[in-house]
PDB file of N, CA and C in Angstrom:
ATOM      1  N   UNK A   1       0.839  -1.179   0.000  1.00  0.00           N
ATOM      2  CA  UNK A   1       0.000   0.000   0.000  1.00  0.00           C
ATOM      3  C   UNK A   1       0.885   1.244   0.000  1.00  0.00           C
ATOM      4  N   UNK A   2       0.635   2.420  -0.198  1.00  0.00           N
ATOM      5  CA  UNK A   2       1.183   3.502  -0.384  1.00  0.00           C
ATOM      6  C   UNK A   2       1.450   4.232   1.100  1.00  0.00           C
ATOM      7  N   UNK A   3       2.535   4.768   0.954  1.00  0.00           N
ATOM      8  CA  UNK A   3       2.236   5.982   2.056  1.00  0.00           C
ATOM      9  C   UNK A   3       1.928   6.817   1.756  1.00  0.00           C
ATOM     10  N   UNK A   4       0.573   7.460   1.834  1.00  0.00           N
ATOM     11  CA  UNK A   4      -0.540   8.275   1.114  1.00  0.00           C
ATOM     12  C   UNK A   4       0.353  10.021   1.907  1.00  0.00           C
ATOM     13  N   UNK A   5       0.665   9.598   3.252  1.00  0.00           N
ATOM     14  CA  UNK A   5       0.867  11.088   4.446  1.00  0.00           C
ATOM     15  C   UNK A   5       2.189  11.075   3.578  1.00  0.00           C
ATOM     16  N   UNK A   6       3.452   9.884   3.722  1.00  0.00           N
ATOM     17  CA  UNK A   6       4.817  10.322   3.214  1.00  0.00           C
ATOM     18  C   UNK A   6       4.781  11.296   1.744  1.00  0.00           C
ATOM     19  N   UNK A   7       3.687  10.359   0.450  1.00  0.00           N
ATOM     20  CA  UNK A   7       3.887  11.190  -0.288  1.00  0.00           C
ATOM     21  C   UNK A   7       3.750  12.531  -0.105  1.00  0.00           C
ATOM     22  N   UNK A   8       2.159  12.940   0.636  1.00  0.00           N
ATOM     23  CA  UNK A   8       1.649  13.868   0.175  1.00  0.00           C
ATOM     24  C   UNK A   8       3.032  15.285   1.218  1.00  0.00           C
ATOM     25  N   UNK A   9       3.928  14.505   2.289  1.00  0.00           N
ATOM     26  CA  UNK A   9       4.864  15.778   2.539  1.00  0.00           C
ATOM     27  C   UNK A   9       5.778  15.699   1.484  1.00  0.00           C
ATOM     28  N   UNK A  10       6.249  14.811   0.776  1.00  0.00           N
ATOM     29  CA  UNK A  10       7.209  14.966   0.038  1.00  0.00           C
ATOM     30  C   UNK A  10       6.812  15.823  -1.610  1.00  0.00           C
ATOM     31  N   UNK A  11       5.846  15.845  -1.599  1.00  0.00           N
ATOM     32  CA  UNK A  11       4.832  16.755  -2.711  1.00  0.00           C
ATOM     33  C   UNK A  11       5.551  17.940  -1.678  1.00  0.00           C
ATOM     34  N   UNK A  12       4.541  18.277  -0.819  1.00  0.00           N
ATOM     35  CA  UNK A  12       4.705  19.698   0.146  1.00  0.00           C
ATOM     36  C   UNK A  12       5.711  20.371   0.157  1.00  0.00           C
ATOM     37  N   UNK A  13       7.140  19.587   0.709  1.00  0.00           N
ATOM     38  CA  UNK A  13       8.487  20.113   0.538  1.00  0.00           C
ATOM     39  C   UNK A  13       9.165  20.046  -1.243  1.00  0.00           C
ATOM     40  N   UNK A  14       8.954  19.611  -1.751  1.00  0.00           N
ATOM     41  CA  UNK A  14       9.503  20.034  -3.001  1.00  0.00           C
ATOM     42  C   UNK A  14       8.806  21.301  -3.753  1.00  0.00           C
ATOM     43  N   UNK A  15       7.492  21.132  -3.530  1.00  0.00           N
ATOM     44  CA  UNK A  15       7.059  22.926  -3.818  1.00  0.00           C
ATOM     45  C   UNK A  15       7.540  23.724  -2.934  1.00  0.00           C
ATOM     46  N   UNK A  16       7.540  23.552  -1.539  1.00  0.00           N
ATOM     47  CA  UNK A  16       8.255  24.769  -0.521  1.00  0.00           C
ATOM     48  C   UNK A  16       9.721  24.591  -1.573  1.00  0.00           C
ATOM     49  N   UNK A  17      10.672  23.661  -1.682  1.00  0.00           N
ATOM     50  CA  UNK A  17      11.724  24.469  -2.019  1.00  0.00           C
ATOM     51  C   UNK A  17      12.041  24.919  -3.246  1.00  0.00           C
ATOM     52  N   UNK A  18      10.684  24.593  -4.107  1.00  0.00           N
ATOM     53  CA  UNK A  18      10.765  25.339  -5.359  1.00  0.00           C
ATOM     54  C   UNK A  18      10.235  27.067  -5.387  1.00  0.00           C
ATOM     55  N   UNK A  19       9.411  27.090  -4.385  1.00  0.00           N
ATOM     56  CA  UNK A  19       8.982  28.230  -4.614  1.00  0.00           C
ATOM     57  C   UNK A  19       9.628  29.338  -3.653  1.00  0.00           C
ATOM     58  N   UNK A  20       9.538  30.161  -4.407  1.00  0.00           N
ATOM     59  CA  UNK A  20       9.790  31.900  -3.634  1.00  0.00           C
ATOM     60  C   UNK A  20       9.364  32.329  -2.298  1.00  0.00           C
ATOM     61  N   UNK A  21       8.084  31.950  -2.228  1.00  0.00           N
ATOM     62  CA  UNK A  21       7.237  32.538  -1.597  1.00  0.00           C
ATOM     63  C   UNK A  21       6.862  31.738  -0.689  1.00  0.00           C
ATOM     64  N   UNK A  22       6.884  32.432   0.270  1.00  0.00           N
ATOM     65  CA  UNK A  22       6.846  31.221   2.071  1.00  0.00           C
ATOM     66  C   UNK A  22       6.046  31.711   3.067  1.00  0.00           C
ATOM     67  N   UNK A  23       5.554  30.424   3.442  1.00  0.00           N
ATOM     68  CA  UNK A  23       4.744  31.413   4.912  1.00  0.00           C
ATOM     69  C   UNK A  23       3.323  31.360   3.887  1.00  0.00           C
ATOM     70  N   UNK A  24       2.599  32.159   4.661  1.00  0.00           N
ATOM     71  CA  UNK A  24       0.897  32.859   3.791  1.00  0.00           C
ATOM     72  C   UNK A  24       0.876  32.380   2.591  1.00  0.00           C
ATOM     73  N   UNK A  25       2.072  33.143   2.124  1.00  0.00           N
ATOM     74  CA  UNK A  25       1.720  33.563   0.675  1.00  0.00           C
ATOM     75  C   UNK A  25       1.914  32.153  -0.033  1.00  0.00           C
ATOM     76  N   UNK A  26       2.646  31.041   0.180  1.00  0.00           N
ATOM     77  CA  UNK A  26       3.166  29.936  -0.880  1.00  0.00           C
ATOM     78  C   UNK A  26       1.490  28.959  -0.220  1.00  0.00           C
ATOM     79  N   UNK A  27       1.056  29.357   1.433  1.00  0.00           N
ATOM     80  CA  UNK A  27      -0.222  28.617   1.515  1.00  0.00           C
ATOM     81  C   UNK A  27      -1.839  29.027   0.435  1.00  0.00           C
ATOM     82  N   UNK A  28      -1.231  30.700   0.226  1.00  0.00           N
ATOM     83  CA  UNK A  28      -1.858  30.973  -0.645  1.00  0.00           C
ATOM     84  C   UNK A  28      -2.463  30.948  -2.560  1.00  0.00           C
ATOM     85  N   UNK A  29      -1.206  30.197  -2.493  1.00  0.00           N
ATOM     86  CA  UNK A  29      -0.627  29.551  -3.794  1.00  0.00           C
ATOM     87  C   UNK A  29      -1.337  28.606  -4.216  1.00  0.00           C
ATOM     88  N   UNK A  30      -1.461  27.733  -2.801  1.00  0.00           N
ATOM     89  CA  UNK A  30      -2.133  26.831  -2.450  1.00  0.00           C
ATOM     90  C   UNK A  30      -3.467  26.331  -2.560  1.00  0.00           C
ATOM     91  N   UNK A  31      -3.811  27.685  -2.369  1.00  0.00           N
ATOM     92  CA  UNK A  31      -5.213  27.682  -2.266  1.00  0.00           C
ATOM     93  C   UNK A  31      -6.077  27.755  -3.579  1.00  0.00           C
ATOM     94  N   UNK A  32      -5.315  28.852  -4.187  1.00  0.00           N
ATOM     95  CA  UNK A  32      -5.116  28.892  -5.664  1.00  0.00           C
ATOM     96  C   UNK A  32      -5.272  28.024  -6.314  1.00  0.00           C
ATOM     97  N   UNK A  33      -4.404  26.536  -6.451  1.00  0.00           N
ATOM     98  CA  UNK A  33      -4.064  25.511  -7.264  1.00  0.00           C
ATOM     99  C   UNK A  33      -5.595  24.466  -6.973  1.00  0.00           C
ATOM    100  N   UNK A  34      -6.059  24.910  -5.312  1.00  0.00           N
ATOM    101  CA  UNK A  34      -6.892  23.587  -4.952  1.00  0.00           C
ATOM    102  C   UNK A  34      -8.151  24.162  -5.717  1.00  0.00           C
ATOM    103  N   UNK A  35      -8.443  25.306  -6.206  1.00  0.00           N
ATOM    104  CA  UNK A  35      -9.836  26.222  -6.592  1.00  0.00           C
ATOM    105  C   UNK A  35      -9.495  25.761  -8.361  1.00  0.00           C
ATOM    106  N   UNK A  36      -8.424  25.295  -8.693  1.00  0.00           N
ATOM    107  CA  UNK A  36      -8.232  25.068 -10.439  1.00  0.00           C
ATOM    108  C   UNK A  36      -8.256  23.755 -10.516  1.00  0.00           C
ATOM    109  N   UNK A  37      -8.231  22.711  -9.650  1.00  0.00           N
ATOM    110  CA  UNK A  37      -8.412  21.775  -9.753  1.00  0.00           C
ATOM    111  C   UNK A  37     -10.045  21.287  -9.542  1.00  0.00           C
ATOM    112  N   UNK A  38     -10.745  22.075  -8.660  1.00  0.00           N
ATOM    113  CA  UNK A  38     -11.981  21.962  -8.587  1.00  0.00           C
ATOM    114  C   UNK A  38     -12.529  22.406  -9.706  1.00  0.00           C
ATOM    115  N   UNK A  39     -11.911  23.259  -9.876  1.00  0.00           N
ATOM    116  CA  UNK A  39     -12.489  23.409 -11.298  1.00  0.00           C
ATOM    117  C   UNK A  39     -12.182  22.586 -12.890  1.00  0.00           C
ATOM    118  N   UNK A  40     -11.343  21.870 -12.689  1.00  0.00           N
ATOM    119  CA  UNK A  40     -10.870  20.620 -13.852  1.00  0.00           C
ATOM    120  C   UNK A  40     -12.186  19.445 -13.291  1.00  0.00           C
ATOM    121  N   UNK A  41     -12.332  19.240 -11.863  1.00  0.00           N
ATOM    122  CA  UNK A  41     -13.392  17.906 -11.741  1.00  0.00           C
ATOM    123  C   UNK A  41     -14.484  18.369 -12.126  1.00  0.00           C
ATOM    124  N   UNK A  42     -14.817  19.756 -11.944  1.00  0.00           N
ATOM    125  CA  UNK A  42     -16.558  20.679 -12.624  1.00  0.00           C
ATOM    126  C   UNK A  42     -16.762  20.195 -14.371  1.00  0.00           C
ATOM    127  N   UNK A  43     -15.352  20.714 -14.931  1.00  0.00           N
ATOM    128  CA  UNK A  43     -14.818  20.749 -16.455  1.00  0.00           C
ATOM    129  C   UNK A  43     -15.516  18.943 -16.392  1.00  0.00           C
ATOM    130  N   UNK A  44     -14.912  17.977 -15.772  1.00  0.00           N
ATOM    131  CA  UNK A  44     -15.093  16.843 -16.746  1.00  0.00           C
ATOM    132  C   UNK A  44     -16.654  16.428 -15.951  1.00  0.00           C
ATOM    133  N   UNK A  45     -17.007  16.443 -15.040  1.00  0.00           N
ATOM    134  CA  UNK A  45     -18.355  16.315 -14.844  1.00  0.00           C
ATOM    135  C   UNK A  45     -19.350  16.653 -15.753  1.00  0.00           C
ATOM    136  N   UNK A  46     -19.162  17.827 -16.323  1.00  0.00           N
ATOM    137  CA  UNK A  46     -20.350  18.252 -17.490  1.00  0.00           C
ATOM    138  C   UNK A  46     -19.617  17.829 -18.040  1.00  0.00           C
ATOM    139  N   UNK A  47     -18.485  17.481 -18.767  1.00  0.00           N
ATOM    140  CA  UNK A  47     -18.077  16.612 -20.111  1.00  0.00           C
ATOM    141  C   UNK A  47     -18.153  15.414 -20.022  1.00  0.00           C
ATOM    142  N   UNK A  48     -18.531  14.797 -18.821  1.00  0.00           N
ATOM    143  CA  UNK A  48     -18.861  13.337 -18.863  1.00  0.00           C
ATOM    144  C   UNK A  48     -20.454  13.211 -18.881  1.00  0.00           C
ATOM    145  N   UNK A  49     -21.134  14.481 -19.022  1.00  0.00           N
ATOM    146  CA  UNK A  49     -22.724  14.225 -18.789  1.00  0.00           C
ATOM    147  C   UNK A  49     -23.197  14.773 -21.018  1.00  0.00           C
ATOM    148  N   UNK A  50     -21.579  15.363 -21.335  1.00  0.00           N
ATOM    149  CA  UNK A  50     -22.410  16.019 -22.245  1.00  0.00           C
ATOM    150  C   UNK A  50     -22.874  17.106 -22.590  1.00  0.00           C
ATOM    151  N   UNK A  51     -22.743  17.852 -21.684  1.00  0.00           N
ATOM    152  CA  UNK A  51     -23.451  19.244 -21.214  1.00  0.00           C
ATOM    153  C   UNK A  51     -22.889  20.412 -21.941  1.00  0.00           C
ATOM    154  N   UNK A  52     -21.498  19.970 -22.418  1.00  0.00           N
ATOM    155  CA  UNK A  52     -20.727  21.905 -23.053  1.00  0.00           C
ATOM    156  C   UNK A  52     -21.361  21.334 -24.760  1.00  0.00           C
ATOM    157  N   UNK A  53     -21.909  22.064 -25.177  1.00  0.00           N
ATOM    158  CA  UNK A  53     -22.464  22.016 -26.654  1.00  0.00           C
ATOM    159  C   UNK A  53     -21.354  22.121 -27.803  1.00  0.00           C
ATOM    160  N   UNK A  54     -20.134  23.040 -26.769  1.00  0.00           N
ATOM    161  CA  UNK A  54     -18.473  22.564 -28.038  1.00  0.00           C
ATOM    162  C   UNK A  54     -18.001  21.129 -27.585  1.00  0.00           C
ATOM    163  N   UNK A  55     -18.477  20.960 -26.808  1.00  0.00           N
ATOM    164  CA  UNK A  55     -17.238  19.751 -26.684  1.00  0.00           C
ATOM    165  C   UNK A  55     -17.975  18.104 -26.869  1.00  0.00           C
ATOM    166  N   UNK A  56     -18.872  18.573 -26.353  1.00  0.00           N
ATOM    167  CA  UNK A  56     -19.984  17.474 -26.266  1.00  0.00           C
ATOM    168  C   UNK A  56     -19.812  16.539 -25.222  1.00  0.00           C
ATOM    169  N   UNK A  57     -19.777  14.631 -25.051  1.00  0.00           N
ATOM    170  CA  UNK A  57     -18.824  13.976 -24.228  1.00  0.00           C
ATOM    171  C   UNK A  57     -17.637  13.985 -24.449  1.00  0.00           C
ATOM    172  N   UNK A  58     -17.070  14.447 -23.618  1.00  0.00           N
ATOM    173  CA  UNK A  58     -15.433  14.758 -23.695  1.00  0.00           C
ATOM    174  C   UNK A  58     -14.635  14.427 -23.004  1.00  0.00           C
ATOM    175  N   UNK A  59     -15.287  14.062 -21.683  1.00  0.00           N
ATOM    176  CA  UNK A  59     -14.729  13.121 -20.643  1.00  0.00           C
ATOM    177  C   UNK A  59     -15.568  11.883 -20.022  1.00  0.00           C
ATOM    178  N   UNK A  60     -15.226  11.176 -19.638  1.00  0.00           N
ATOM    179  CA  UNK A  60     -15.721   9.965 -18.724  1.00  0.00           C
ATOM    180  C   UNK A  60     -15.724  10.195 -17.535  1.00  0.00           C
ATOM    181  N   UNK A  61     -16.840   9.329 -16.753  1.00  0.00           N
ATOM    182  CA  UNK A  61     -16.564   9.407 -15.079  1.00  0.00           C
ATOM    183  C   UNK A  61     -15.539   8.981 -14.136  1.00  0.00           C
ATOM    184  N   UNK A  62     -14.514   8.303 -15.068  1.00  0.00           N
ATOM    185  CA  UNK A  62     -13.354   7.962 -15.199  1.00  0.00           C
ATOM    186  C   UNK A  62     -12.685   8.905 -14.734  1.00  0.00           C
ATOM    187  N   UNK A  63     -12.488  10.323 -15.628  1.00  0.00           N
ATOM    188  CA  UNK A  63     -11.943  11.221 -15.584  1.00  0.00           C
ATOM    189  C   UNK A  63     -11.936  12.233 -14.537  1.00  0.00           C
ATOM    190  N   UNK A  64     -13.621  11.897 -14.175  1.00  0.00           N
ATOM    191  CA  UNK A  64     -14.207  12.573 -12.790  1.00  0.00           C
ATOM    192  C   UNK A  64     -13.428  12.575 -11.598  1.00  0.00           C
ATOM    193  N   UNK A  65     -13.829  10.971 -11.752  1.00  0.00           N
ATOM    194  CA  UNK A  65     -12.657  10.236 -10.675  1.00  0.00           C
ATOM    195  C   UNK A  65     -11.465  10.802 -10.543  1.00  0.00           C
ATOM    196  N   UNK A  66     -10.745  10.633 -10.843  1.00  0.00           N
ATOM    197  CA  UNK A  66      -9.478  11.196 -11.381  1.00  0.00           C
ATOM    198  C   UNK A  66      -8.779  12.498 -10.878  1.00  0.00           C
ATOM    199  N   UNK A  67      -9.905  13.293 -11.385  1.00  0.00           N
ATOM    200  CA  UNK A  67      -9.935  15.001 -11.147  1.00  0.00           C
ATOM    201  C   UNK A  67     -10.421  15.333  -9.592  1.00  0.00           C
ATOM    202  N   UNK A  68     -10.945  14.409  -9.090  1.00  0.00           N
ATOM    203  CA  UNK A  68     -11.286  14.817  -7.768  1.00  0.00           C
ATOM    204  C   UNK A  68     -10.127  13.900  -6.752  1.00  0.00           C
ATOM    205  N   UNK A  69      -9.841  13.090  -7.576  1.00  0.00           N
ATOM    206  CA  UNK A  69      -8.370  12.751  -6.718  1.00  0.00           C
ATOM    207  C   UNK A  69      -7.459  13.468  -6.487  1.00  0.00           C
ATOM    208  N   UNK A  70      -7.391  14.628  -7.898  1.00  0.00           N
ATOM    209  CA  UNK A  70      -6.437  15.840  -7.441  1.00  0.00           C
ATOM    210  C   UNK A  70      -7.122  16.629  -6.508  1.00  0.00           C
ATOM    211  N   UNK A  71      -7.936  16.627  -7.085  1.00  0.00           N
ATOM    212  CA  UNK A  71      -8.775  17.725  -5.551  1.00  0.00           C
ATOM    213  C   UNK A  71      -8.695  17.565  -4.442  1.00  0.00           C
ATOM    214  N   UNK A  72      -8.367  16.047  -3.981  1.00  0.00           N
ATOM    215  CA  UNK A  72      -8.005  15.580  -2.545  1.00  0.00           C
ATOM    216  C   UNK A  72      -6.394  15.906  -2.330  1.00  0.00           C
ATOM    217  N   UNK A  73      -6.205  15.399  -3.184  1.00  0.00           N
ATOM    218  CA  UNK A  73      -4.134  15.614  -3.416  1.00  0.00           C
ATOM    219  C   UNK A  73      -4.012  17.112  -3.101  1.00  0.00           C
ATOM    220  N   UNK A  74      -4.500  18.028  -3.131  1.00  0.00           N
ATOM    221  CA  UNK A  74      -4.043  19.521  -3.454  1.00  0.00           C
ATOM    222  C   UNK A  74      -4.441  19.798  -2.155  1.00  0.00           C
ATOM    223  N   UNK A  75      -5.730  18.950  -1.207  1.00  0.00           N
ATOM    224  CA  UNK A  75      -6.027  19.600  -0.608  1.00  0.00           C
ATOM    225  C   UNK A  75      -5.047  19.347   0.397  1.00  0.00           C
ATOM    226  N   UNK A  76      -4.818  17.954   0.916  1.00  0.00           N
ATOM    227  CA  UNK A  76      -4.046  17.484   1.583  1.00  0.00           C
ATOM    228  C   UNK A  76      -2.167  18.182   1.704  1.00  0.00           C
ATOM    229  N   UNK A  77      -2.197  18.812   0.213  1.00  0.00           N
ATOM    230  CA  UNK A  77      -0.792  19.142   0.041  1.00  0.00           C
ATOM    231  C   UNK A  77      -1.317  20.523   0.857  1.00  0.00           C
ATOM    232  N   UNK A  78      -2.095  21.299   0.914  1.00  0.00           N
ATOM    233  CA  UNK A  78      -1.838  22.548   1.392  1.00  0.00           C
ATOM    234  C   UNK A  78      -1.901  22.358   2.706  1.00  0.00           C
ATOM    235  N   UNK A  79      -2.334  21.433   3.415  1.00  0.00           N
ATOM    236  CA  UNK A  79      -2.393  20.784   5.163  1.00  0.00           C
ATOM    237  C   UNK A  79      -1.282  20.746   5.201  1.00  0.00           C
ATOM    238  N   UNK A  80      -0.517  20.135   4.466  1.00  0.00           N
ATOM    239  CA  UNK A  80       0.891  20.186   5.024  1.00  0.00           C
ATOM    240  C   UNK A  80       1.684  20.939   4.544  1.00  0.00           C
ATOM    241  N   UNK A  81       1.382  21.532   4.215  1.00  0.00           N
ATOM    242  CA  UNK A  81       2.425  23.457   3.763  1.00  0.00           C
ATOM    243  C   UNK A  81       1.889  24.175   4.763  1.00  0.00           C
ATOM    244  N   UNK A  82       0.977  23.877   5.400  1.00  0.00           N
ATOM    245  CA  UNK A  82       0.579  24.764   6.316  1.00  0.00           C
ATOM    246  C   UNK A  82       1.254  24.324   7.334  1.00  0.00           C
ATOM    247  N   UNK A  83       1.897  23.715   7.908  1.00  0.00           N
ATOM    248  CA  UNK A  83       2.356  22.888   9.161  1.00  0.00           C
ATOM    249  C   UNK A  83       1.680  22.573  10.042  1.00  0.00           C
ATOM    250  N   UNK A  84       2.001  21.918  11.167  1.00  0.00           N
ATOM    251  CA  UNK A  84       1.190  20.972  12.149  1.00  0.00           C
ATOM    252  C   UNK A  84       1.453  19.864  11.712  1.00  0.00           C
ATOM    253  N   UNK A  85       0.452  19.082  12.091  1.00  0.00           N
ATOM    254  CA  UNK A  85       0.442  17.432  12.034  1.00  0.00           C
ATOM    255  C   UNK A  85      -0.937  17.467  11.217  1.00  0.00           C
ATOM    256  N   UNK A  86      -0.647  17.120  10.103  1.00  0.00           N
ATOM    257  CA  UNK A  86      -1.576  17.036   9.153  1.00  0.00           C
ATOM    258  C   UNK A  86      -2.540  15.831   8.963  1.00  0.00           C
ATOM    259  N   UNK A  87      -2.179  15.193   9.798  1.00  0.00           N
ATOM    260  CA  UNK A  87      -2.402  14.158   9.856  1.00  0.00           C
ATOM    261  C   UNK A  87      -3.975  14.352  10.716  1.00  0.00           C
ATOM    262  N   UNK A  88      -3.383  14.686  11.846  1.00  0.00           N
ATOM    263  CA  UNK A  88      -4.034  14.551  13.142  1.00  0.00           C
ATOM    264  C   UNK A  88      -5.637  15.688  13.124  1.00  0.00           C
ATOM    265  N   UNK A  89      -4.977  16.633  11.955  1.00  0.00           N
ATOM    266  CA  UNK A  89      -5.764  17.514  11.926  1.00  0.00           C
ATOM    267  C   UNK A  89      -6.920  16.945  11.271  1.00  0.00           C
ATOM    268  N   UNK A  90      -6.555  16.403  10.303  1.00  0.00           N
ATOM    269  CA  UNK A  90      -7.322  15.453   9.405  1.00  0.00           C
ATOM    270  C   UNK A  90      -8.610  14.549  10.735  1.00  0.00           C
ATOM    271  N   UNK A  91      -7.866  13.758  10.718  1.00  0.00           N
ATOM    272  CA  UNK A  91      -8.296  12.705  11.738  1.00  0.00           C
ATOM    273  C   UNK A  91      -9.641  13.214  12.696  1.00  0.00           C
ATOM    274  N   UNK A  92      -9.035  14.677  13.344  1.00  0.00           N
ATOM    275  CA  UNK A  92      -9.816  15.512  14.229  1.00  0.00           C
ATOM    276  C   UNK A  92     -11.033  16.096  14.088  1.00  0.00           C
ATOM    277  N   UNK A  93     -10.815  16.717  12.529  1.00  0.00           N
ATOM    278  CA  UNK A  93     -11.971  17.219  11.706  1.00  0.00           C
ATOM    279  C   UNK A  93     -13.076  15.830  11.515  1.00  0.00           C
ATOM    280  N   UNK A  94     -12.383  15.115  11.125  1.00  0.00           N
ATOM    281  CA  UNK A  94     -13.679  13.904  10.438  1.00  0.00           C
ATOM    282  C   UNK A  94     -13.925  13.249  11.588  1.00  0.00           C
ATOM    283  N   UNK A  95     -13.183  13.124  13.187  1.00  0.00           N
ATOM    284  CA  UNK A  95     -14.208  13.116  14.262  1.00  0.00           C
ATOM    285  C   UNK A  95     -15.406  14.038  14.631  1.00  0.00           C
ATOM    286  N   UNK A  96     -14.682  15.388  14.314  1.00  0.00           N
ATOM    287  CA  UNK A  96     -16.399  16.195  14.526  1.00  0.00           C
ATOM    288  C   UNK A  96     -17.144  15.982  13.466  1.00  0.00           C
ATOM    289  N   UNK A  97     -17.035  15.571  12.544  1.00  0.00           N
ATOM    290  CA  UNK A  97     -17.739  15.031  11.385  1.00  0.00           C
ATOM    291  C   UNK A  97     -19.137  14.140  11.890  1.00  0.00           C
ATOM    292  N   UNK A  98     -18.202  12.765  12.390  1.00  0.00           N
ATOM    293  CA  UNK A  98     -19.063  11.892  12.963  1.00  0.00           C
ATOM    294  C   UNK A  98     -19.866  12.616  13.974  1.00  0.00           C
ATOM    295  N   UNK A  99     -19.265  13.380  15.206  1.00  0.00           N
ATOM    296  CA  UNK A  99     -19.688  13.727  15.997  1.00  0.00           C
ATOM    297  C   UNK A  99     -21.364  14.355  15.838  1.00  0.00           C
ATOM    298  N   UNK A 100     -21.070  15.055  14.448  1.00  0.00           N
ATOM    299  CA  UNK A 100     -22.210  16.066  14.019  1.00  0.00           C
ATOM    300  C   UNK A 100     -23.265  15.017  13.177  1.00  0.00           C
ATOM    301  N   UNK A 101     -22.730  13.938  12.786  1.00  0.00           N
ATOM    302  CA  UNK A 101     -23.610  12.995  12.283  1.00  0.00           C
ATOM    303  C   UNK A 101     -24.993  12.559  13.479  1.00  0.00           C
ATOM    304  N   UNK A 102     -24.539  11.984  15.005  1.00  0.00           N
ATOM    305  CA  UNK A 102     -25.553  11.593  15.603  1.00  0.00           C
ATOM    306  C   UNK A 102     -25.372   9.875  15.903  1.00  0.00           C
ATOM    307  N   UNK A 103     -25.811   9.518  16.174  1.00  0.00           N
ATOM    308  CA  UNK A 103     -26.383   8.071  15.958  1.00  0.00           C
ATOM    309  C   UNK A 103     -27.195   7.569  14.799  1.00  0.00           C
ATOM    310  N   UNK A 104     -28.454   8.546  14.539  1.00  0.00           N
ATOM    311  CA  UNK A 104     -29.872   8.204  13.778  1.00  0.00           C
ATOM    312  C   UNK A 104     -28.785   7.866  12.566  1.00  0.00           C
ATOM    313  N   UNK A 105     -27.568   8.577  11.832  1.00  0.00           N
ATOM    314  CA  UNK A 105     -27.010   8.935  11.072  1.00  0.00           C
ATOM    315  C   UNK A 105     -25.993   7.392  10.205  1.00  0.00           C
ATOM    316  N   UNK A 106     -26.211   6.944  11.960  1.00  0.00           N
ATOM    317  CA  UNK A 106     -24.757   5.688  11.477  1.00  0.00           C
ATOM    318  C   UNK A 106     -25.211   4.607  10.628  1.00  0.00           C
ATOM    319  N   UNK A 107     -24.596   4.017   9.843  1.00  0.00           N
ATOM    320  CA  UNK A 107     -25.108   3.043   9.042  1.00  0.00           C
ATOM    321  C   UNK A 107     -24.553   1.443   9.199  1.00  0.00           C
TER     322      UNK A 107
END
């Protein structure tokens, strides 16, 4: 199986030492990249339904897939450009997740 956390710091630190800009601004970069990728999984969603009248089907749900994997990848990469334990933060959030679910909720 992968180390999903190793990759996603070793993504993290090779953009920190590619880029200029540190602190805020390279998280802001960040933020940037995760809003163009949401917008590539939007792009093939209507091209997997058909929907752009230039393009017609142009993508598969395949592709969907795919595109929202970056969307997870980007998001995860900016957790850890941000520092902390990215991990944990993770972990913490999708306990109040459940938390806010209930019981009636569990399946």
């Amino acid at each position: 199986m992968t180390d999903i956390w190793g990759s996603i710091r070793a993504i993290a630190a090779e953009l920190d030492a590619r880029s200029a800009r540190q602190g805020e601004q390279s998280w802001l970069v960040q933020v940037v990249k995760l809003q163009e990728e949401v917008g590539e999984v939007a792009e093939a969603a209507i091209g997997a339904l058909g929907e752009n009248p230039r393009k017609g089907y142009s993508h598969t749900w395949d592709d969907v897939r795919a595109e929202a994997c970056d969307v997870v990848v980007t998001g995860l990469v900016l957790l850890a450009r941000m520092g902390g334990d990215p991990e944990q933060q993770l972990a913490e959030h999708v306990r109040r997740l459940d938390a806010r679910r209930g019981p009636a909720d569990e399946a």
